[in-house]
C-alpha atoms as a PDB file:
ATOM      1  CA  UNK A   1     -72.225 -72.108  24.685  1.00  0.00           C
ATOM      2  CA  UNK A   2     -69.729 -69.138  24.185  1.00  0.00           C
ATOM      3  CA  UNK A   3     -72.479 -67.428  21.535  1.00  0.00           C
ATOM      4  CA  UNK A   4     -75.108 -67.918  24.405  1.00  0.00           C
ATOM      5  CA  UNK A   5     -73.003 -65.571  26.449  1.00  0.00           C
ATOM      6  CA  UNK A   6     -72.653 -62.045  24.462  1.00  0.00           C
ATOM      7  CA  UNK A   7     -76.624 -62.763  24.053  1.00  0.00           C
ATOM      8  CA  UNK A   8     -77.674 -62.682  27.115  1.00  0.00           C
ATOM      9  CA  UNK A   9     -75.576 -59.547  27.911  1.00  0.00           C
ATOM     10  CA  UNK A  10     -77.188 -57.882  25.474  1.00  0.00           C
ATOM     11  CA  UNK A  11     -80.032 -58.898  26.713  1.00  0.00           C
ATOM     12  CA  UNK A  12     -79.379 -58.023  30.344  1.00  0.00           C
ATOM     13  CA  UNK A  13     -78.203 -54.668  28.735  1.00  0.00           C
ATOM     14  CA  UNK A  14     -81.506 -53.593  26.707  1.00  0.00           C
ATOM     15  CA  UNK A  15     -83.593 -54.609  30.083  1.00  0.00           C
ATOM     16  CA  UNK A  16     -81.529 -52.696  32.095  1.00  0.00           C
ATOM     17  CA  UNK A  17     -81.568 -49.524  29.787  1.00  0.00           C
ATOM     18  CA  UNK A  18     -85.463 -49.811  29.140  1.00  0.00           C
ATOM     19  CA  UNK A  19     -86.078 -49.555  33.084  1.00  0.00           C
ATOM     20  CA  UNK A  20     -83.527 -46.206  33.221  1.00  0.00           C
ATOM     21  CA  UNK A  21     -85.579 -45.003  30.386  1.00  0.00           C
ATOM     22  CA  UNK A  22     -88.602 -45.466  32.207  1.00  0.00           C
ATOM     23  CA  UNK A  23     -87.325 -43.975  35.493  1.00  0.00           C
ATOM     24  CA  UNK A  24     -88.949 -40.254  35.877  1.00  0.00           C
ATOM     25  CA  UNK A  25     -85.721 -39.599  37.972  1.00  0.00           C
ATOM     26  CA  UNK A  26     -83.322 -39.770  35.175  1.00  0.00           C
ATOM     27  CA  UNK A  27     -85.421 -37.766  32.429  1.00  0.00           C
ATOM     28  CA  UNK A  28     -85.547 -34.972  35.420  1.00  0.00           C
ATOM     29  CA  UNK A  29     -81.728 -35.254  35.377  1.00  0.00           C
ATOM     30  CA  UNK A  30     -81.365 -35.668  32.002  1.00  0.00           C
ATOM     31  CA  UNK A  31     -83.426 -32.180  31.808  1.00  0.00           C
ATOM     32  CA  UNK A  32     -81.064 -30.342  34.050  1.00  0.00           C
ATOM     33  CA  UNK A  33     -78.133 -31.320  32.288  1.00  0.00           C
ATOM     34  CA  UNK A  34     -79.440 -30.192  29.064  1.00  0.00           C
ATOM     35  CA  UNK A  35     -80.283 -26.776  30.784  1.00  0.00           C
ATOM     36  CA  UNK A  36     -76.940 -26.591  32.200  1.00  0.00           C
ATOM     37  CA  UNK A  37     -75.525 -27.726  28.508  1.00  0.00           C
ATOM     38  CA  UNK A  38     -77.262 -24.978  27.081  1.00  0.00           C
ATOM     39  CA  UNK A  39     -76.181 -22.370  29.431  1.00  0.00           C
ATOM     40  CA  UNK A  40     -73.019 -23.435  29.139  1.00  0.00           C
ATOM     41  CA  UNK A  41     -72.605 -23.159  25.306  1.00  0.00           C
ATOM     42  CA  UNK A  42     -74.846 -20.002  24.616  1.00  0.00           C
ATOM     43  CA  UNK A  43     -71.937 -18.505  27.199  1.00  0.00           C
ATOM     44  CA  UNK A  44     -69.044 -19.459  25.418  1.00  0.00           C
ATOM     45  CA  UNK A  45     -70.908 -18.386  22.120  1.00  0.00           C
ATOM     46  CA  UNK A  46     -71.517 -15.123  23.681  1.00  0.00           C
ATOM     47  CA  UNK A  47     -67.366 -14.827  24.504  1.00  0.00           C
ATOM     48  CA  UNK A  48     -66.570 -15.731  21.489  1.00  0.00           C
ATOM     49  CA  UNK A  49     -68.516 -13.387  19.429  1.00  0.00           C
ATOM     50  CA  UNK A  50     -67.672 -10.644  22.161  1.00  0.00           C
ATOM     51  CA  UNK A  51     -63.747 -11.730  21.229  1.00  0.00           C
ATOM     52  CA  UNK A  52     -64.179 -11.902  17.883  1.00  0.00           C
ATOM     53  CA  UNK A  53     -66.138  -8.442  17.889  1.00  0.00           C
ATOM     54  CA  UNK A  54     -62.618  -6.781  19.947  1.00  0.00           C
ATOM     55  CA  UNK A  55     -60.474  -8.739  17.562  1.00  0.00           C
ATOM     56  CA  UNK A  56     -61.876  -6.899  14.533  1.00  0.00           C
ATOM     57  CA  UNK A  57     -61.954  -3.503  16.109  1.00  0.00           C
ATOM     58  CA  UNK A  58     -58.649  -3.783  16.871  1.00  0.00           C
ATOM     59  CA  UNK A  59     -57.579  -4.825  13.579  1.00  0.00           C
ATOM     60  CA  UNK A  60     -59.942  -1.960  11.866  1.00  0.00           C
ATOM     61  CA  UNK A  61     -58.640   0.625  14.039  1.00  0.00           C
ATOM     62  CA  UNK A  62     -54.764  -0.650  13.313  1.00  0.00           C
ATOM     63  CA  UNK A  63     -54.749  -0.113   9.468  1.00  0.00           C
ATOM     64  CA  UNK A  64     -56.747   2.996   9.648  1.00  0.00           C
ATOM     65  CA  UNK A  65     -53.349   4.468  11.701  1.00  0.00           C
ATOM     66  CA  UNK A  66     -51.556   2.886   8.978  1.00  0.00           C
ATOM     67  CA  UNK A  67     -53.572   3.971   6.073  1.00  0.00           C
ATOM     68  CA  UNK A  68     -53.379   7.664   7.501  1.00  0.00           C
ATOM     69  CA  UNK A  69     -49.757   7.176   8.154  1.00  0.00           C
ATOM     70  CA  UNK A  70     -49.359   6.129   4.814  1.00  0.00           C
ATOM     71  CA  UNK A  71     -51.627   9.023   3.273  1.00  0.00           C
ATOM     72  CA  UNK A  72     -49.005  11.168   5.240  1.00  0.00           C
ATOM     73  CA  UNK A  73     -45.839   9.623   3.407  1.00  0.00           C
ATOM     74  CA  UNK A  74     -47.594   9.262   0.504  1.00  0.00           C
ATOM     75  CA  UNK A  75     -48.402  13.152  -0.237  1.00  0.00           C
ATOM     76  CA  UNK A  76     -44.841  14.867  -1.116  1.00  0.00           C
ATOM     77  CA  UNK A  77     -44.165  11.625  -3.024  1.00  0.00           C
ATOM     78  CA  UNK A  78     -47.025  12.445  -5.483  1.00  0.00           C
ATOM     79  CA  UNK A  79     -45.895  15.628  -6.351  1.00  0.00           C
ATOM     80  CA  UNK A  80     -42.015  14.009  -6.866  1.00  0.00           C
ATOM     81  CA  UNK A  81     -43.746  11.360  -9.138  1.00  0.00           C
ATOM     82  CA  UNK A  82     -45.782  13.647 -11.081  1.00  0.00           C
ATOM     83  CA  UNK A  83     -42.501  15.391 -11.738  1.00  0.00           C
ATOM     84  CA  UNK A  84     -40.701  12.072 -12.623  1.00  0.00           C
ATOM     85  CA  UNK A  85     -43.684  11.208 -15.234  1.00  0.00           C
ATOM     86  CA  UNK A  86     -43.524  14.657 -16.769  1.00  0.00           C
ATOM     87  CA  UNK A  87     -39.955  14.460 -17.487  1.00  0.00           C
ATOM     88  CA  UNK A  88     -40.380  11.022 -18.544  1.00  0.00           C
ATOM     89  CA  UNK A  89     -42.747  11.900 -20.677  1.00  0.00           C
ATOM     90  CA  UNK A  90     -41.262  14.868 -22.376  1.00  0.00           C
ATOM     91  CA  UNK A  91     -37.933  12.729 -22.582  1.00  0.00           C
ATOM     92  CA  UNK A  92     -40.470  10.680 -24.819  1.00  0.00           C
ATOM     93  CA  UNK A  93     -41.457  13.528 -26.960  1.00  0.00           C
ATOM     94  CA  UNK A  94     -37.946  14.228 -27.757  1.00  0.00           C
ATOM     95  CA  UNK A  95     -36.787  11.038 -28.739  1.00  0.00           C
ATOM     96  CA  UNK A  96     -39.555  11.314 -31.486  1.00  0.00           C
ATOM     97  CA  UNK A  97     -38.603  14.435 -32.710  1.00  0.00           C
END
């Protein structure tokens, strides 16, 4: 008896979802939440790429002031090195001689 009973409520089930199917009501509804789906994610897409789009800006614009900033500390340390290397390299010279 107790298999008989998951049987028939599958049964019941599949009859009951076949008619809702049918039912020109629900595919209307079903429509209109698809639209509203659709909206929905192709304006969260749109905020996320709009985000993502600042994000990268900001970033971009942030290491160019640091690569200038850099360029800036970077100049009268040149020179100094290129001093440093010539001595090294003369030091070099002499310690073949």
């Amino acid at each position: 008896m107790l298999p008989l009973i998951p049987f028939v409520a599958g049964i019941a089930v599949g009859v009951a979802a076949i008619r809702f199917y049918k039912n020109e009501d629900v595919h209307q509804e079903w429509e209109k939440v698809k639209k509203r789906l659709c909206a929905s994610t192709d304006s969260a897409r749109k905020k996320l790429r709009d985000g993502t789009v600042e994000g990268l800006s900001r970033i971009e614009q942030s290491s160019a002031r640091l690569r200038e900033k850099l360029d800036d500390d970077a100049q009268p340390s040149k020179v100094s090195a290129r001093k440093s290397v010539k001595k090294t390299s003369a030091q070099r010279k002499s310690r073949k001689a």
